[in-house]
N, C-alpha and C. Protein backbone atom coordinates (compact mmCIF):
# COMPACT_ATOMS: atom_id res chain seq x y z
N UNK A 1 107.33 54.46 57.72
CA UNK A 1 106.74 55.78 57.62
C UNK A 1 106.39 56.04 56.16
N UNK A 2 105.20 56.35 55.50
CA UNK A 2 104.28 56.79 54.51
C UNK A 2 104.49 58.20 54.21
N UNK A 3 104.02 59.21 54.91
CA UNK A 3 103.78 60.47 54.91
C UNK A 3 105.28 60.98 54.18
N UNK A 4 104.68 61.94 53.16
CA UNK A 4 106.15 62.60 52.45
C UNK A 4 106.46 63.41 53.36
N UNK A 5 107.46 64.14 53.29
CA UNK A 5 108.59 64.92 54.34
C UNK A 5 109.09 65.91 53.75
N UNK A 6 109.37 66.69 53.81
CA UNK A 6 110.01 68.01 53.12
C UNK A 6 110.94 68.74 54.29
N UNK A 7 112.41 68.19 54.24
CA UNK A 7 113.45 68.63 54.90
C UNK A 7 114.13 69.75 54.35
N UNK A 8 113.99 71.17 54.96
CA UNK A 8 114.46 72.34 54.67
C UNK A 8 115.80 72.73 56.25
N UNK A 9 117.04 72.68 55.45
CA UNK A 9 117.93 73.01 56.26
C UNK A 9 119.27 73.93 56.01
N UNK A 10 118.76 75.17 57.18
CA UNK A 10 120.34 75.81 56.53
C UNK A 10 121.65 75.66 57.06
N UNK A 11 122.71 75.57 56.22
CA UNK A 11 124.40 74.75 56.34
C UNK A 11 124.98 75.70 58.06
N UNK A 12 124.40 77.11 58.62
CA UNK A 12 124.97 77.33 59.39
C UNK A 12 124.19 77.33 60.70
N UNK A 13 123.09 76.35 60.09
CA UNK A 13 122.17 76.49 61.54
C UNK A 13 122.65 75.50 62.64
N UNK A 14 123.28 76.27 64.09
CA UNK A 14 123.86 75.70 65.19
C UNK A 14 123.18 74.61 65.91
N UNK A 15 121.78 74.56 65.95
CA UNK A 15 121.10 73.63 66.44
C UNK A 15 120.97 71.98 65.91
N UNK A 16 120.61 72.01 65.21
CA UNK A 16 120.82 71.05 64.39
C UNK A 16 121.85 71.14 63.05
N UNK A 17 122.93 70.20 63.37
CA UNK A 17 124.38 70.52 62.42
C UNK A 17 123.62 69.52 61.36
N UNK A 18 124.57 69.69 60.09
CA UNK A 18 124.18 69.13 59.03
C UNK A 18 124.31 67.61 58.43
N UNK A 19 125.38 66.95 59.51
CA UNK A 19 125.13 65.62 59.74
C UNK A 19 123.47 64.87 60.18
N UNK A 20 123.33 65.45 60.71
CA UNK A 20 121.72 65.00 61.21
C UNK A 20 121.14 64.96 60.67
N UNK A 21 121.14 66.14 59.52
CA UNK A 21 119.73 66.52 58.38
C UNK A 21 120.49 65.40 57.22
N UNK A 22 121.27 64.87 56.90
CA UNK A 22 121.35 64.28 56.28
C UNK A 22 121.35 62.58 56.25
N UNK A 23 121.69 62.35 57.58
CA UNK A 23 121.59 61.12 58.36
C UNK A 23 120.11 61.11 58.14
N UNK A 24 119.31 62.24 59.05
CA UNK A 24 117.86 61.61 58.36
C UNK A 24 117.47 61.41 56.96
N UNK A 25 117.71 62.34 56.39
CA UNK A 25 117.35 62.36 54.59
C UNK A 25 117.36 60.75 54.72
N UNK A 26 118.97 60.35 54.66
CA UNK A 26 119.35 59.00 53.95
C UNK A 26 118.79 57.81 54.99
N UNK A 27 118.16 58.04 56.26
CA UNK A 27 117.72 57.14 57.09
C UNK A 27 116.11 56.60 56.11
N UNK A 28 115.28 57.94 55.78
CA UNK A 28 113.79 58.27 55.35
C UNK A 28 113.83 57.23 53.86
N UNK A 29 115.38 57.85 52.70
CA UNK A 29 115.08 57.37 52.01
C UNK A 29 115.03 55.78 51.89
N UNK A 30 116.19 55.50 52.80
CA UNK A 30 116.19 54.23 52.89
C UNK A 30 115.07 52.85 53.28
N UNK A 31 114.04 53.72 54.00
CA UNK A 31 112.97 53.16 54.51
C UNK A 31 111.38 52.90 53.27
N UNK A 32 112.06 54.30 52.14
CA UNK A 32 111.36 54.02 51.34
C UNK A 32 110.26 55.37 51.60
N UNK A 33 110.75 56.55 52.67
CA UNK A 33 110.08 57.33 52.69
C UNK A 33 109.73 57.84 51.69
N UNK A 34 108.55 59.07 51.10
CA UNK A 34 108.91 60.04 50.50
C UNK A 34 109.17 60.91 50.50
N UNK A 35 110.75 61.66 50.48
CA UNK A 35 111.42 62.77 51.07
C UNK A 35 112.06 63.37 50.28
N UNK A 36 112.43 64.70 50.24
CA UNK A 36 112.98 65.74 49.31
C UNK A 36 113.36 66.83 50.44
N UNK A 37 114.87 66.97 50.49
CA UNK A 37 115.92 67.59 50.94
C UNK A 37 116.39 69.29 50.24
N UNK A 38 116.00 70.11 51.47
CA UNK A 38 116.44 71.56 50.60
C UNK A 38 117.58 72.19 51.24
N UNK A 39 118.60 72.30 50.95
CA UNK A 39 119.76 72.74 51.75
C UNK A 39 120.40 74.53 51.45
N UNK A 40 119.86 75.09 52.60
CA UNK A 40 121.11 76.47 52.02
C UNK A 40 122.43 76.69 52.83
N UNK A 41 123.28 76.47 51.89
CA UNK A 41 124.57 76.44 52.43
C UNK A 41 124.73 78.06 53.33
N UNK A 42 124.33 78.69 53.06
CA UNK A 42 124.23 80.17 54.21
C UNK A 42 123.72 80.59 54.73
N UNK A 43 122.73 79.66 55.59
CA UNK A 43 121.89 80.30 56.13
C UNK A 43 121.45 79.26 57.37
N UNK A 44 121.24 80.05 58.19
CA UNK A 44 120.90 79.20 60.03
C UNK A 44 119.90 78.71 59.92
N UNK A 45 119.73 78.39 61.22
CA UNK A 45 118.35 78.01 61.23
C UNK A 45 116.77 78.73 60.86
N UNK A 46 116.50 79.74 60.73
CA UNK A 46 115.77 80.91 59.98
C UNK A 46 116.68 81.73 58.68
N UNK A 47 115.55 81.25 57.45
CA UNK A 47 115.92 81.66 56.46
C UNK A 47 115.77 83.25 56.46
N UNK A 48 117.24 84.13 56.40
CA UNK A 48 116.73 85.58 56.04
C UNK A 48 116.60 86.05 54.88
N UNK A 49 117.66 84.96 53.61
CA UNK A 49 117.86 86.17 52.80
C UNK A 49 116.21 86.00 51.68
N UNK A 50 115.86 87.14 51.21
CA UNK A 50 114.74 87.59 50.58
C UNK A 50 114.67 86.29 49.55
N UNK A 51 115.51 86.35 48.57
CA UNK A 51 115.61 85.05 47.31
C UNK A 51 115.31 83.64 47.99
N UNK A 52 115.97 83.69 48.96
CA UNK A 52 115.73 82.04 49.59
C UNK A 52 114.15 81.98 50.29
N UNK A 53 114.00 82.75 51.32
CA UNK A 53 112.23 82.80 51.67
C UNK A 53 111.71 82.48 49.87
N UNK A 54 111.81 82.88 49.26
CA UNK A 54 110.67 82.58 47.94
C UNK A 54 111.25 81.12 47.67
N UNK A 55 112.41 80.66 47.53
CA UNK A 55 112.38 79.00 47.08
C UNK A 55 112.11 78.41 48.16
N UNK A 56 112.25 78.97 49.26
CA UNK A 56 111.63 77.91 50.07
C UNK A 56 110.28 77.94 50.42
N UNK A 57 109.15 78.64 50.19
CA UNK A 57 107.93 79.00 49.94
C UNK A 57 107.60 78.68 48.96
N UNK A 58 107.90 78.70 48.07
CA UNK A 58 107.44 78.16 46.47
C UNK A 58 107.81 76.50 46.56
N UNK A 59 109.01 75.90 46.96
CA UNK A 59 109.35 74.54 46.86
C UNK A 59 108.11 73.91 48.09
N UNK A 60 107.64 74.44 49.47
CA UNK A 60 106.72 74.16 50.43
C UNK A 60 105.35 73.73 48.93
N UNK A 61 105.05 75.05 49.08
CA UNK A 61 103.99 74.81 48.11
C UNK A 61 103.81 73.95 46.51
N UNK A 62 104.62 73.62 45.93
CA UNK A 62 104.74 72.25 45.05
C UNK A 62 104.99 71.37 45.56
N UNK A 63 105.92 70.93 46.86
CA UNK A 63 106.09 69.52 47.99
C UNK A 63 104.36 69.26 47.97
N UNK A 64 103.07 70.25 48.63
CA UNK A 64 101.79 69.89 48.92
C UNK A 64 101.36 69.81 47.57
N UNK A 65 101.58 70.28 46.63
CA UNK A 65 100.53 70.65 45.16
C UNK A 65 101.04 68.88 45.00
N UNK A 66 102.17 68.64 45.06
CA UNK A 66 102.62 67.00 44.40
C UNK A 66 102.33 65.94 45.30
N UNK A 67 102.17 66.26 46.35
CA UNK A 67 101.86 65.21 47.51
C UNK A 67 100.34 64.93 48.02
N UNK A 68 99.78 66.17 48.44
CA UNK A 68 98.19 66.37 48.61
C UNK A 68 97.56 66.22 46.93
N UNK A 69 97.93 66.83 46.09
CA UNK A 69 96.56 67.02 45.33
C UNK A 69 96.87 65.75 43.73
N UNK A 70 98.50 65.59 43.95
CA UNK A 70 98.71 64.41 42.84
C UNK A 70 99.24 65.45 41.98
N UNK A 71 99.64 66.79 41.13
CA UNK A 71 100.17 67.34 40.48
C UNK A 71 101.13 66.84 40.42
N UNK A 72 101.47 67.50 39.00
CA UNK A 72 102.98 66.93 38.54
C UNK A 72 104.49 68.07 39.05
N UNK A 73 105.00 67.78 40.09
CA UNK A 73 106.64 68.07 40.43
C UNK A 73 106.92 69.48 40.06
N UNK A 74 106.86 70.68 40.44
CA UNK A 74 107.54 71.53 40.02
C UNK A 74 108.72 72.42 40.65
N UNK A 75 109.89 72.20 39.77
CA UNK A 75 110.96 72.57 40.62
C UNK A 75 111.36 74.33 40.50
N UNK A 76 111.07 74.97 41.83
CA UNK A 76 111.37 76.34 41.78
C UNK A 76 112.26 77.15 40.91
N UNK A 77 112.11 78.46 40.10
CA UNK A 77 113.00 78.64 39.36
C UNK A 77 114.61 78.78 39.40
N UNK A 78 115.24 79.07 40.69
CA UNK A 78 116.56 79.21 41.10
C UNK A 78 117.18 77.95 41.46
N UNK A 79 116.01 76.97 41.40
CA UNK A 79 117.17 75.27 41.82
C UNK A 79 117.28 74.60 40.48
């Protein structure tokens, strides 16, 4: 698999537990994917709190600015 990946997962989401999201991470990297892992330790499967919607909206949008257009990496201000 080629295509970069952008795994966003929160630590209390019931559906998918956090073994999985990380089993994949380390399955992707291992293959040589290109993948980048965002974890909120408080939060389910839908992000509520206000601060986190913006890193995870802002980190979405530099994952495409660095992947689609070739820009250089920019890491959101709170990570």
């Amino acid at each position: 698999m080629t295509t970069p990946i952008l795994i966003v997962h929160g630590g209390k989401d019931h559906r998918v537990p956090m073994g999985q999201a990380v089993s994949l991470h380390s399955d992707l990297q291992r293959l040589g994917t290109p993948v980048s892992f965002l974890h909120f330790p408080d939060e389910g499967q839908r992000l509520k709190a206000p601060n986190h919607l913006r890193i995870k909206y802002e980190t979405m949008l530099n994952f495409l600015d660095h992947h689609v257009l070739g820009r250089e990496w920019r890491r959101p201000a709170m990570l």
